[in-house]
N, C-alpha and C. Protein backbone atom coordinates (compact mmCIF):
# COMPACT_ATOMS: atom_id res chain seq x y z
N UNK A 1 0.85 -1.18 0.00
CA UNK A 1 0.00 0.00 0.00
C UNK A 1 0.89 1.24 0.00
N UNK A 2 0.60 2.17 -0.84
CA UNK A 2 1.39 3.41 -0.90
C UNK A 2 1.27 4.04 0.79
N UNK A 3 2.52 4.44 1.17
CA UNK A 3 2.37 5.43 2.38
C UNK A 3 1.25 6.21 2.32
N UNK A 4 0.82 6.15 3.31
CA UNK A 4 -0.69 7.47 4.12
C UNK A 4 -1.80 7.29 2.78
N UNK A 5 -1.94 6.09 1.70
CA UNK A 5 -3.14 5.67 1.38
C UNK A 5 -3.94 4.79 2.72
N UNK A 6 -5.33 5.00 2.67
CA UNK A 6 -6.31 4.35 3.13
C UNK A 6 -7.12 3.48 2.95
N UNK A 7 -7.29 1.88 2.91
CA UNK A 7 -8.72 1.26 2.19
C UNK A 7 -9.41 0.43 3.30
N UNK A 8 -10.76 1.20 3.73
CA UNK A 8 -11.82 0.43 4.81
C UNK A 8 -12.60 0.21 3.90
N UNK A 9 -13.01 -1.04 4.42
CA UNK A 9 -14.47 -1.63 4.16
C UNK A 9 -15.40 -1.36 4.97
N UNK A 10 -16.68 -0.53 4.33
CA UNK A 10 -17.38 0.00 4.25
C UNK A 10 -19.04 -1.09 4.29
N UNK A 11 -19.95 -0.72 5.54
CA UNK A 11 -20.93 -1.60 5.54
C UNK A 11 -22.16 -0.91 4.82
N UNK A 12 -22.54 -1.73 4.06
CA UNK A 12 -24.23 -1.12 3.74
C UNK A 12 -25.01 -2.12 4.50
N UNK A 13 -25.75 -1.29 4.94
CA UNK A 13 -26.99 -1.90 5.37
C UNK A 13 -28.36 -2.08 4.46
N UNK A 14 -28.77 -3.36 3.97
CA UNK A 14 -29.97 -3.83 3.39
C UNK A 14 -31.07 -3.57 3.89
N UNK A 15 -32.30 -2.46 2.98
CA UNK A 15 -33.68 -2.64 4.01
C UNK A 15 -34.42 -2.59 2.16
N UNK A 16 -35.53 -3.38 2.38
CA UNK A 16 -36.36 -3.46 1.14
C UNK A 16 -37.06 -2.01 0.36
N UNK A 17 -36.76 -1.34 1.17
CA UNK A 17 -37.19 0.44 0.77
C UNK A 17 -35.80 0.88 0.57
N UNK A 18 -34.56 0.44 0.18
CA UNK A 18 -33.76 0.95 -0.41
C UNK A 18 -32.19 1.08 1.09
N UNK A 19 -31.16 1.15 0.79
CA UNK A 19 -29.93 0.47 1.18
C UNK A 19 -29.31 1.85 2.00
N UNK A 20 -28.79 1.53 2.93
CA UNK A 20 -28.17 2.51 3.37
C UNK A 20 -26.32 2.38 3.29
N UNK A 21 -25.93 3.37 3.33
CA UNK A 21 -24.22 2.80 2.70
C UNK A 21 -23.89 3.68 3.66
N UNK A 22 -22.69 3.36 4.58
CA UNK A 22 -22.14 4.07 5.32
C UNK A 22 -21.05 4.55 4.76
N UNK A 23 -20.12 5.92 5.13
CA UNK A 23 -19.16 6.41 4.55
C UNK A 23 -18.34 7.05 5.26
N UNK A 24 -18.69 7.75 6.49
CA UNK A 24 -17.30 8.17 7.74
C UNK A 24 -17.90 8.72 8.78
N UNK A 25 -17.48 7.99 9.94
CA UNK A 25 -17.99 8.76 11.13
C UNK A 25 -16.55 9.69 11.42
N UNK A 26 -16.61 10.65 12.39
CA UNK A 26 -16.23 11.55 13.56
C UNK A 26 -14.73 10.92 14.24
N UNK A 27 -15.34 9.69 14.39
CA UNK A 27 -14.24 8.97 15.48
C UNK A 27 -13.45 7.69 14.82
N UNK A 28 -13.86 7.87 13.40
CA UNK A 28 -12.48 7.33 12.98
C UNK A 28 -11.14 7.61 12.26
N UNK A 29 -10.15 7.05 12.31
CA UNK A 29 -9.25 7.88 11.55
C UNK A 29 -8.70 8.07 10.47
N UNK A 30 -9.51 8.19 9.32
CA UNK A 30 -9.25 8.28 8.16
C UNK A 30 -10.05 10.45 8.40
N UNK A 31 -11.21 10.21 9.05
CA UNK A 31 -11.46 11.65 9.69
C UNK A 31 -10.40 12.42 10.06
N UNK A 32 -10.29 13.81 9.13
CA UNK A 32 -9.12 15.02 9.13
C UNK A 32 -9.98 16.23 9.52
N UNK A 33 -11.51 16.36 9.65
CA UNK A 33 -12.05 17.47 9.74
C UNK A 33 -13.30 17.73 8.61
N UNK A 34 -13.57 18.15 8.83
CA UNK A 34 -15.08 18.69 7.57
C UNK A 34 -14.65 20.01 6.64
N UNK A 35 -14.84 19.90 4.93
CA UNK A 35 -14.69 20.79 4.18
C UNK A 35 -15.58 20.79 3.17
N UNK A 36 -15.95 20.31 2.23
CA UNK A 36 -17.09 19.74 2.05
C UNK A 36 -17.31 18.72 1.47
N UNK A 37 -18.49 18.04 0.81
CA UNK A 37 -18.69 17.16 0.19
C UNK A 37 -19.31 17.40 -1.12
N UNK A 38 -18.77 16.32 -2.21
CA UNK A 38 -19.24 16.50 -2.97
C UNK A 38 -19.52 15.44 -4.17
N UNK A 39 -19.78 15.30 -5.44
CA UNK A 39 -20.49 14.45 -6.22
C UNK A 39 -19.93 14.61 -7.57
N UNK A 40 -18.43 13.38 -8.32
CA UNK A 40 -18.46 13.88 -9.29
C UNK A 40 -18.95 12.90 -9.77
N UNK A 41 -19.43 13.23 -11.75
CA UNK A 41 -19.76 12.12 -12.51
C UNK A 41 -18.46 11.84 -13.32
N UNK A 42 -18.84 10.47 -13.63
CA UNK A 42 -17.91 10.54 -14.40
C UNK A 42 -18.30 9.10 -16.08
N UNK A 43 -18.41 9.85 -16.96
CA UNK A 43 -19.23 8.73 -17.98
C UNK A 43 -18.13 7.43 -18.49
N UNK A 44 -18.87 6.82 -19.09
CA UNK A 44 -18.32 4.90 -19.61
C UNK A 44 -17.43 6.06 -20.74
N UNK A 45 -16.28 4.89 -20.07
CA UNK A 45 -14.58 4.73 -20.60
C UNK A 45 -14.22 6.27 -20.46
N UNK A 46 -14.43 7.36 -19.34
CA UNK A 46 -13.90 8.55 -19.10
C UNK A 46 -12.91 8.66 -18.83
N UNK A 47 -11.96 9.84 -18.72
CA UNK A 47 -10.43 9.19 -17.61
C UNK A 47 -10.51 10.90 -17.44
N UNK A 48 -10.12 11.01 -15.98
CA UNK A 48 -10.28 12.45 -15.06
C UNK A 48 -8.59 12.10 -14.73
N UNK A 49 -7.32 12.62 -15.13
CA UNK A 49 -6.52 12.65 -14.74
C UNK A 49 -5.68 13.52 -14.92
N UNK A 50 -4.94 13.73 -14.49
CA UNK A 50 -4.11 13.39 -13.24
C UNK A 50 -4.12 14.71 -12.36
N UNK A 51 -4.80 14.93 -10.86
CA UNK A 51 -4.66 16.18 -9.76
C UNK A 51 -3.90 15.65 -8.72
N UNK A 52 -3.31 16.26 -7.94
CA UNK A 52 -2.56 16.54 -6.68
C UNK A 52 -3.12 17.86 -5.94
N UNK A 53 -3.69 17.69 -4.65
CA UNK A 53 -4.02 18.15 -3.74
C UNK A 53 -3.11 18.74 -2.89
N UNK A 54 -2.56 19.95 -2.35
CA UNK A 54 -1.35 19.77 -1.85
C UNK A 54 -1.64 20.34 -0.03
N UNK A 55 -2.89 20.24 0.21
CA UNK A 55 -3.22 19.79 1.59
C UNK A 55 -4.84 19.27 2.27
N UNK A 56 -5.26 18.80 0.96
CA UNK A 56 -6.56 18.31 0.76
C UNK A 56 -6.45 16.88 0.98
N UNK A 57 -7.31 16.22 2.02
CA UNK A 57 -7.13 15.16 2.20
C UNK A 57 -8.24 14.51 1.88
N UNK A 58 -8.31 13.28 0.56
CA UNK A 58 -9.92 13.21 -0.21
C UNK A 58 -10.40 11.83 0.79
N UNK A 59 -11.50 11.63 0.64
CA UNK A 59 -11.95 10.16 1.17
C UNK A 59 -13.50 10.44 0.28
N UNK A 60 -12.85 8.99 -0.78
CA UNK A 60 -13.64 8.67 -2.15
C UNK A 60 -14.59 7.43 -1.64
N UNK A 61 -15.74 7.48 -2.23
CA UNK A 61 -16.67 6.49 -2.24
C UNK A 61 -17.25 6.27 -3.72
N UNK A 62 -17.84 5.07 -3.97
CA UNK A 62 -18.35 4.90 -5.20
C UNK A 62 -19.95 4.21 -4.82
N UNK A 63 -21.22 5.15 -4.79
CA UNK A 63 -22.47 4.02 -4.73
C UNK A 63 -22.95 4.07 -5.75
N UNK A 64 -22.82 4.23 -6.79
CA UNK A 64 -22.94 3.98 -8.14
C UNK A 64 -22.08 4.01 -9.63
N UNK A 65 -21.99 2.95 -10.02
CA UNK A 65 -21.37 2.59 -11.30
C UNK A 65 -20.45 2.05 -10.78
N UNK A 66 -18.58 1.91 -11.07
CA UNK A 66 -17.86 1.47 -10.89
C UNK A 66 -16.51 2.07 -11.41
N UNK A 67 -15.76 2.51 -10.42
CA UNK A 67 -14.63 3.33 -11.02
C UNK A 67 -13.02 2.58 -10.85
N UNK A 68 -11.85 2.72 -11.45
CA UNK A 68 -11.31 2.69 -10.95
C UNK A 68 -10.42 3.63 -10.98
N UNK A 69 -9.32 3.21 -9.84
CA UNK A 69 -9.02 5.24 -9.11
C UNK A 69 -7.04 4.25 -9.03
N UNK A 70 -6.52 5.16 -9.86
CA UNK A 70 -5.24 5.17 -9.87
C UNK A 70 -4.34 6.23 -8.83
N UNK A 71 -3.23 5.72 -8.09
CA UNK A 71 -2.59 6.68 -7.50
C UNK A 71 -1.25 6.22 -7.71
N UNK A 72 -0.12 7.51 -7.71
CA UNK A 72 1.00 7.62 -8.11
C UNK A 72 1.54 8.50 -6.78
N UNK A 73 2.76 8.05 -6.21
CA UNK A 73 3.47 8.25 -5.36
C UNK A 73 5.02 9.13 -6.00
N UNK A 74 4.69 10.02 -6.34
CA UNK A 74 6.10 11.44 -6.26
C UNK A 74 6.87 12.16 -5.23
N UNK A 75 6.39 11.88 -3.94
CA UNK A 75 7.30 12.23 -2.68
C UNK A 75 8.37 12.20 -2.39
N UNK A 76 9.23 13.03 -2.48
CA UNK A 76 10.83 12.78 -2.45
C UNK A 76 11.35 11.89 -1.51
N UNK A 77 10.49 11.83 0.17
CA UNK A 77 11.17 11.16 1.35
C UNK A 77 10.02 10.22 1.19
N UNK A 78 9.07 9.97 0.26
CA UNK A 78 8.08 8.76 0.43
C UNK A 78 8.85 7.49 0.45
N UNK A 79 8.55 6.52 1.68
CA UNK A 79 9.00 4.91 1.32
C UNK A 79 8.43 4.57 0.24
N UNK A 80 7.58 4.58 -0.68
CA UNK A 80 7.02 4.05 -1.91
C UNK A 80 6.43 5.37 -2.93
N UNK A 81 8.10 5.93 -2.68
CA UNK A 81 7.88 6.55 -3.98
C UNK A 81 8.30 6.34 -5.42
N UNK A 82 7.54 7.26 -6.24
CA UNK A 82 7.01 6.11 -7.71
C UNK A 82 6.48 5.02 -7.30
N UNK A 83 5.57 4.30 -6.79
CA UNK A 83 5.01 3.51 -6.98
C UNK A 83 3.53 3.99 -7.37
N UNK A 84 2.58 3.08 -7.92
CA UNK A 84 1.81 3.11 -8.20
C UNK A 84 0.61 2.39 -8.18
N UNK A 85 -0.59 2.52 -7.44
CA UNK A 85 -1.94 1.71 -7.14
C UNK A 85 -2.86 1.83 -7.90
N UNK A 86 -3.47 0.57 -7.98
CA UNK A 86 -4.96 1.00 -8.47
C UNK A 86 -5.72 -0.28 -7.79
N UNK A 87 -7.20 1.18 -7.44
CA UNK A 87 -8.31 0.68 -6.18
C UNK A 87 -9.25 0.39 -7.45
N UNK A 88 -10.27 -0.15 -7.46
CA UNK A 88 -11.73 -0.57 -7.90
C UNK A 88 -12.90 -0.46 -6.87
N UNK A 89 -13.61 0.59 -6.92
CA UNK A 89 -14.58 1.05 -5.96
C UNK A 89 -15.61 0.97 -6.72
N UNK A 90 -16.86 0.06 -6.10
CA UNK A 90 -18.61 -0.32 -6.15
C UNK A 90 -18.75 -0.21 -5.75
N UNK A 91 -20.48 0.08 -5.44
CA UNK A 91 -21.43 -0.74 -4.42
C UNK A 91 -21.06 -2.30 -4.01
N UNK A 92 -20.81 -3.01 -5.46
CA UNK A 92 -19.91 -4.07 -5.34
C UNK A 92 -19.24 -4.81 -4.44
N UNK A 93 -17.93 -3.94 -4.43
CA UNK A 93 -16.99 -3.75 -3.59
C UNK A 93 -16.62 -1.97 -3.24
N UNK A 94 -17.39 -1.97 -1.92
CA UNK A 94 -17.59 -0.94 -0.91
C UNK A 94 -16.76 -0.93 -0.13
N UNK A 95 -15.69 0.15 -0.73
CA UNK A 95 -14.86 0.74 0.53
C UNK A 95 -14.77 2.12 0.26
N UNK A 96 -13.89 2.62 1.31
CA UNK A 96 -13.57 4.34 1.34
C UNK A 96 -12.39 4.31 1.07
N UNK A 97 -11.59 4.98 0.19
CA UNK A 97 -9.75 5.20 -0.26
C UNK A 97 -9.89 6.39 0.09
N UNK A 98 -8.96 6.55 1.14
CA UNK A 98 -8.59 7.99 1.89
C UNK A 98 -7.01 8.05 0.84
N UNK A 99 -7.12 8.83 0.34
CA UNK A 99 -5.75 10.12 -0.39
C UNK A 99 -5.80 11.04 0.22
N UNK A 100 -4.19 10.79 1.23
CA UNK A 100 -3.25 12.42 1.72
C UNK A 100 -3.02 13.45 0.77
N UNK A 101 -2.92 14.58 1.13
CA UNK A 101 -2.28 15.41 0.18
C UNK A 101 -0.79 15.28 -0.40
N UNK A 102 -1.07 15.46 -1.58
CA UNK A 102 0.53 15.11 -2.16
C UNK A 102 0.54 13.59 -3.11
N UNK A 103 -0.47 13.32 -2.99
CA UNK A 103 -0.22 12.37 -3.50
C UNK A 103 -1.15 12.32 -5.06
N UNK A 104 -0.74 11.73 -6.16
CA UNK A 104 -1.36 11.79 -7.80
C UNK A 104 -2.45 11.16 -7.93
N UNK A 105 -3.27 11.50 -8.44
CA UNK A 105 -4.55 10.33 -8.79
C UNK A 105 -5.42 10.85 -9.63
N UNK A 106 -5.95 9.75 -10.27
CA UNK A 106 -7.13 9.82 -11.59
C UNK A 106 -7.93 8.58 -11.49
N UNK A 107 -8.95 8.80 -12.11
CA UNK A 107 -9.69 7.68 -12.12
C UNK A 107 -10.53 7.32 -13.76
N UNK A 108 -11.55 6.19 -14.04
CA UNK A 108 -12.38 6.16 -15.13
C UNK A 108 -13.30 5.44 -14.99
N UNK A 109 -14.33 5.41 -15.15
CA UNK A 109 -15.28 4.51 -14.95
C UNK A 109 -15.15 3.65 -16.09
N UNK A 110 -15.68 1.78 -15.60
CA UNK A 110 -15.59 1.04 -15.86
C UNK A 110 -17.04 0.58 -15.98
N UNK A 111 -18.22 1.39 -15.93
CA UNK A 111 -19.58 0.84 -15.91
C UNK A 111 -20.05 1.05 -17.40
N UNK A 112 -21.12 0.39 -17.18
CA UNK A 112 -21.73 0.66 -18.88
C UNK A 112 -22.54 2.00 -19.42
N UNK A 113 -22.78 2.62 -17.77
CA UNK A 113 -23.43 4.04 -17.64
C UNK A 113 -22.63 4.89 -16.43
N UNK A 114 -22.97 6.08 -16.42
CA UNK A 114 -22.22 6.90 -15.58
C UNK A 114 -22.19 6.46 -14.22
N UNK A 115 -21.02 6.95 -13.47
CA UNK A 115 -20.80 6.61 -12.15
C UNK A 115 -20.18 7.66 -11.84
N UNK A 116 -20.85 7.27 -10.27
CA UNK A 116 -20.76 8.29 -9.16
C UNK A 116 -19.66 8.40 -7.99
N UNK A 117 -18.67 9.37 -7.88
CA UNK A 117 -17.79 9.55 -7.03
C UNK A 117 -18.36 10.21 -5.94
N UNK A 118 -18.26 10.14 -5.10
CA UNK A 118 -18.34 11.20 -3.83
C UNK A 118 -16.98 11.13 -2.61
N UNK A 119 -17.16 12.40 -2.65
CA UNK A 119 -15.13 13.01 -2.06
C UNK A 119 -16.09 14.02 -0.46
N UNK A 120 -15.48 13.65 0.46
CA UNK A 120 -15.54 13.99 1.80
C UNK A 120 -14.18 14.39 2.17
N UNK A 121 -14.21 15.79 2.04
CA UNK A 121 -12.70 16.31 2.05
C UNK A 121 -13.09 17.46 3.10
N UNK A 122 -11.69 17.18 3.78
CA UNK A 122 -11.27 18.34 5.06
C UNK A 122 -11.47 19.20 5.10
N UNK A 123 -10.95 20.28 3.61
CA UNK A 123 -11.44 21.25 3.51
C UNK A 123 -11.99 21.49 2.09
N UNK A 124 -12.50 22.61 2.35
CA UNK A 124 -13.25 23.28 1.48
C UNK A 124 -11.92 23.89 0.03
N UNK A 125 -12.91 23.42 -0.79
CA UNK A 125 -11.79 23.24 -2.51
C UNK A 125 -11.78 24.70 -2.66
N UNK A 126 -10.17 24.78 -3.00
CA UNK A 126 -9.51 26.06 -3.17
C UNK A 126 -8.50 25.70 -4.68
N UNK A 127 -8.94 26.24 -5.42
CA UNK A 127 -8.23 25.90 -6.67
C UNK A 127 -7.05 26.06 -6.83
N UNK A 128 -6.33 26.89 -5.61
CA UNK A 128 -4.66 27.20 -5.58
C UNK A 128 -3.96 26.22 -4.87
N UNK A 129 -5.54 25.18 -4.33
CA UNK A 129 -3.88 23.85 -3.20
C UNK A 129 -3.89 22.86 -4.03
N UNK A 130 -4.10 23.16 -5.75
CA UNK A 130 -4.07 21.77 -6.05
C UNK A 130 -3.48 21.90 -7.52
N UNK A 131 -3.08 20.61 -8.39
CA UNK A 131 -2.09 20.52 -9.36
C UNK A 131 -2.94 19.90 -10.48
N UNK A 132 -3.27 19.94 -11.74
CA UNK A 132 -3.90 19.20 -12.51
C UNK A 132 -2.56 18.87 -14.11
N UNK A 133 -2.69 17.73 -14.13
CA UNK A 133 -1.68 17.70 -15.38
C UNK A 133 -2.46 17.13 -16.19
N UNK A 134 -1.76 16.64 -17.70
CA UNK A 134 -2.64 15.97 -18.18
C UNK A 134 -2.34 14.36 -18.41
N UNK A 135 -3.37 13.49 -19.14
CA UNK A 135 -2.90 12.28 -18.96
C UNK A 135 -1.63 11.66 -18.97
N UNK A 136 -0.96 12.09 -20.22
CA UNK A 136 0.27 11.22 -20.33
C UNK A 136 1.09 11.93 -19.57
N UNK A 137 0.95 12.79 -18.60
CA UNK A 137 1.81 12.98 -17.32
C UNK A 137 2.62 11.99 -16.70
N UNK A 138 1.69 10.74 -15.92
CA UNK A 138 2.12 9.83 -15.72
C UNK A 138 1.95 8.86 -16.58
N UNK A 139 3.09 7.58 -16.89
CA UNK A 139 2.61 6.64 -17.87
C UNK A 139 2.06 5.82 -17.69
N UNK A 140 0.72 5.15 -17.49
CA UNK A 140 -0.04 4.23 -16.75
C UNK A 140 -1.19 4.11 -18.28
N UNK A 141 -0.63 2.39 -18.38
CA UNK A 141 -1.34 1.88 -19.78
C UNK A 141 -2.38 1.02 -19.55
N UNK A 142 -2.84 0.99 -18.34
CA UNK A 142 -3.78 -0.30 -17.89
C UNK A 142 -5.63 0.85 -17.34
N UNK A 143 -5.57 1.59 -17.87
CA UNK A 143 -6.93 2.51 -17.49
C UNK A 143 -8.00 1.81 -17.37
N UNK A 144 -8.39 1.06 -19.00
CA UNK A 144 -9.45 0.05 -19.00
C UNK A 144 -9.14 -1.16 -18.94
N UNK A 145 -8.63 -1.06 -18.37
CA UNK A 145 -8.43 -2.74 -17.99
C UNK A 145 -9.37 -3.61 -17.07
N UNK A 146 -10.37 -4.17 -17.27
CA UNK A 146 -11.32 -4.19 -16.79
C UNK A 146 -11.25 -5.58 -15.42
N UNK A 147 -10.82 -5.01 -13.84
CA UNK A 147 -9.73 -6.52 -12.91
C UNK A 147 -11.54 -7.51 -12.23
């Protein structure tokens, strides 16, 4: 696992009027504080890459469609730097990937219709703490690769 990445499993609860999905309490510690929340889309075979946050700490969920979320490790004193992950987040498979600041990531959906990200971040998005490059920034040939 890349240094100061996060992956909990995440419980939904089943009720016949529709599912409840849990996503972060208060008292655990992937929790950095409240900034806001929010909802991206993202459509079949998209690719949103590559941002760096440089004190935004994200915690991603997926309850609809299916994404997967690449991260790249550039930290000069990182133990696993250059390395490189990739998460697969469903309803499916329900977890939360907490990304520190500083660290690279993109994602694409892998569904046959749009899917839904939602980011529970510390603070509130400031377009000056963060880095956007473009794809072939990093070289990562496995996007659709469908695991």
């Amino acid at each position: 696992m890349i240094d100061g990445i996060e992956l909990n499993r995440l419980k939904i609860i089943e009720n016949k009027n529709g599912n409840i999905f849990h996503f972060l309490k208060c008292n655990e510690k992937s929790y950095k504080g409240f900034g806001e929340v929010y909802i991206s889309t993202i459509k079949t075979n998209s690719i949103k890459a590559w941002k760096k946050h440089l004190k935004m700490t994200c915690n991603f969920i997926v309850p609809a469609g299916k994404i997967k979320i690449v991260v790249f490790d550039d930290r000069k004193e990182s133990p696993t730097k250059s390395e490189i992950q990739e998460f697969i987040l469903s309803p499916k498979n329900y977890y939360r990937l907490t990304i520190p600041p500083n660290i690279w990531f993109g994602f694409s959906s892998l569904s046959n219709k749009d899917s839904f990200l939602i980011n529970f971040a510390d603070i509130v998005h400031d377009p000056d703490e963060k880095i956007d490059k473009e794809l072939n920034f990093i070289d990562f040939k496995n996007w659709f690769k469908n695991d």
